[in-house]
Protein backbone atom coordinates (compact mmCIF):
# COMPACT_ATOMS: atom_id res chain seq x y z
CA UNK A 1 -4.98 -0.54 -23.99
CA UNK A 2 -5.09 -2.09 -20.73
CA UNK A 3 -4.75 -5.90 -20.96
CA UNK A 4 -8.12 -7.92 -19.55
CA UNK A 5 -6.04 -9.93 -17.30
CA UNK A 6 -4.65 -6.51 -15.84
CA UNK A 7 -8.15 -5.54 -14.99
CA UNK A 8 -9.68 -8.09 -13.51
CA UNK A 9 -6.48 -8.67 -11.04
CA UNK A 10 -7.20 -4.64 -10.01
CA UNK A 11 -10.73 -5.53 -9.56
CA UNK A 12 -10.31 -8.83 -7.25
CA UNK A 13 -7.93 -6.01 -5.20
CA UNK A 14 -11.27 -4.05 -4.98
CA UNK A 15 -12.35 -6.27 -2.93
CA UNK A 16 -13.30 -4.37 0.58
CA UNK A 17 -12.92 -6.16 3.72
CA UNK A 18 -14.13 -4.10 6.14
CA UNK A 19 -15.19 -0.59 6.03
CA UNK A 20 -17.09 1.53 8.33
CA UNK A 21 -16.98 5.29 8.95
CA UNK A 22 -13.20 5.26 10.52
CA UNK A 23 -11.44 2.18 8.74
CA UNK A 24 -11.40 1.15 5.13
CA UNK A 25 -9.34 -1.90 4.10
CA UNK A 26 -9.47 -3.85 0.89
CA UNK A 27 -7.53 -6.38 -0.66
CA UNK A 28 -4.91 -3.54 -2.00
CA UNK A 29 -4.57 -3.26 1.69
CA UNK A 30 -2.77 -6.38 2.07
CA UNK A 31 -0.77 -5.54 -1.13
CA UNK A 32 0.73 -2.21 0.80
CA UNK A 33 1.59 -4.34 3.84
CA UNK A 34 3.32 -6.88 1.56
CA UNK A 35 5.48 -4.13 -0.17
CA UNK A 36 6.23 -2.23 2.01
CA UNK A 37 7.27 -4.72 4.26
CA UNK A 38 9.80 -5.62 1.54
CA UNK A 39 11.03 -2.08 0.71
CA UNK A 40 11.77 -1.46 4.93
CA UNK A 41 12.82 -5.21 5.60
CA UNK A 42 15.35 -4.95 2.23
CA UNK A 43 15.92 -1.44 1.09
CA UNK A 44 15.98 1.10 3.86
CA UNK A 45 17.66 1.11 7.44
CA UNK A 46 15.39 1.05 11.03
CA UNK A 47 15.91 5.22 11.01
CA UNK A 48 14.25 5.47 7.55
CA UNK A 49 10.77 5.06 8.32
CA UNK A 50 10.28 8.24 6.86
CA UNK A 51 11.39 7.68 3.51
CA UNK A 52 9.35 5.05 3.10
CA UNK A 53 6.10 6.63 4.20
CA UNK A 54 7.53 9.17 1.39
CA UNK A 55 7.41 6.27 -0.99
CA UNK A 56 4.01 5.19 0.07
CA UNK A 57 2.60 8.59 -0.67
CA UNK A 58 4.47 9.05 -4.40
CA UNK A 59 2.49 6.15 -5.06
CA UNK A 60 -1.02 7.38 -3.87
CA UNK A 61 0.38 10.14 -6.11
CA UNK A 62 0.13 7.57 -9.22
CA UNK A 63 -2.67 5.99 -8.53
CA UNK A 64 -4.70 8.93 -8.30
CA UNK A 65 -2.51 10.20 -11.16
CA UNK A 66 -3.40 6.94 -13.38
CA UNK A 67 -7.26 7.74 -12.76
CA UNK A 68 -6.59 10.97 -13.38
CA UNK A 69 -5.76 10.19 -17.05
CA UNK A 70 -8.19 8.14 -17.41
CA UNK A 71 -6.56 4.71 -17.66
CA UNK A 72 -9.06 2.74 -15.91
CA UNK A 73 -6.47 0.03 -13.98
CA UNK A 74 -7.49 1.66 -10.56
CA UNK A 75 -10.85 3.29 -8.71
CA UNK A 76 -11.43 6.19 -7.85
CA UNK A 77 -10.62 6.13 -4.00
CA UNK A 78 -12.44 7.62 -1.14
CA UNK A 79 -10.05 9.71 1.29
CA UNK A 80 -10.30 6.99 3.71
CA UNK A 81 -9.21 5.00 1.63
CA UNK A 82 -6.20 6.84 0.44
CA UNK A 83 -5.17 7.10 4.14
CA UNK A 84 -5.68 3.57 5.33
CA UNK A 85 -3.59 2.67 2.82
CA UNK A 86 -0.87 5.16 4.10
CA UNK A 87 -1.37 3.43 7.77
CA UNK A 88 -1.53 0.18 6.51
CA UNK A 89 1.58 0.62 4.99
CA UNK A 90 3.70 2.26 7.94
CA UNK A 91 2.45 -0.67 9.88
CA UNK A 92 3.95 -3.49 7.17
CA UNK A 93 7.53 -0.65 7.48
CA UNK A 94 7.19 -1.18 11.56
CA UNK A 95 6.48 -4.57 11.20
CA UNK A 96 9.92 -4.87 9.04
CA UNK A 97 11.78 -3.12 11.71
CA UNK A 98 10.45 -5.84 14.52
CA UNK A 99 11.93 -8.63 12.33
CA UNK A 100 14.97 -7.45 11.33
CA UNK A 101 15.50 -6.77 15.13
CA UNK A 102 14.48 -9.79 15.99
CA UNK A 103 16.55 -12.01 13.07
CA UNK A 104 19.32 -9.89 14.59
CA UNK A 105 19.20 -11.04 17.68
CA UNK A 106 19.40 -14.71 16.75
């Protein structure tokens, strides 16, 4: 059983911004900038871009996995979606990159 609290945090992320027939982003959006921001900025090196966009797809994997089994804690997501959320998420790893370089140069 899925705690209420659990829920109802998944279904503020719902929340779409913008969406048209080219761009989707919600507020789960954000939530792959934010991380993966933090996994390029603290876990991987400037050259391992592509490990993380590895990462970011293993976790598409689960989601669609989770709603797969039924557990209810994400939506079903439109392919758009699925690869906004990729893009999104390379752009919070590039952004990573720029500030490391740039904290390095101080």
């Amino acid at each position: 059983m899925i705690p209420i609290f659990m829920l109802q945090i998944a279904d503020f992320l719902n929340i779409i911004i913008f969406q048209n027939s080219f761009i989707f982003l919600n507020l789960w959006s954000f939530v792959h900038l934010v991380i993966a921001f933090l996994i390029m900025y603290y876990f991987l090196k400037d050259d391992q871009l592509h490990y993380l966009f590895f990462l970011l797809v293993l976790y598409e994997l689960f989601e669609m996995s989770i709603i797969f089994f039924g557990l209810n804690l994400f939506r079903a997501e439109l392919p758009i979606d699925i690869v906004f959320d990729l893009i999104v998420g390379m752009v919070g790893g590039m952004i990573a990159i720029k500030w490391r370089k740039r904290n390095d140069k101080e």
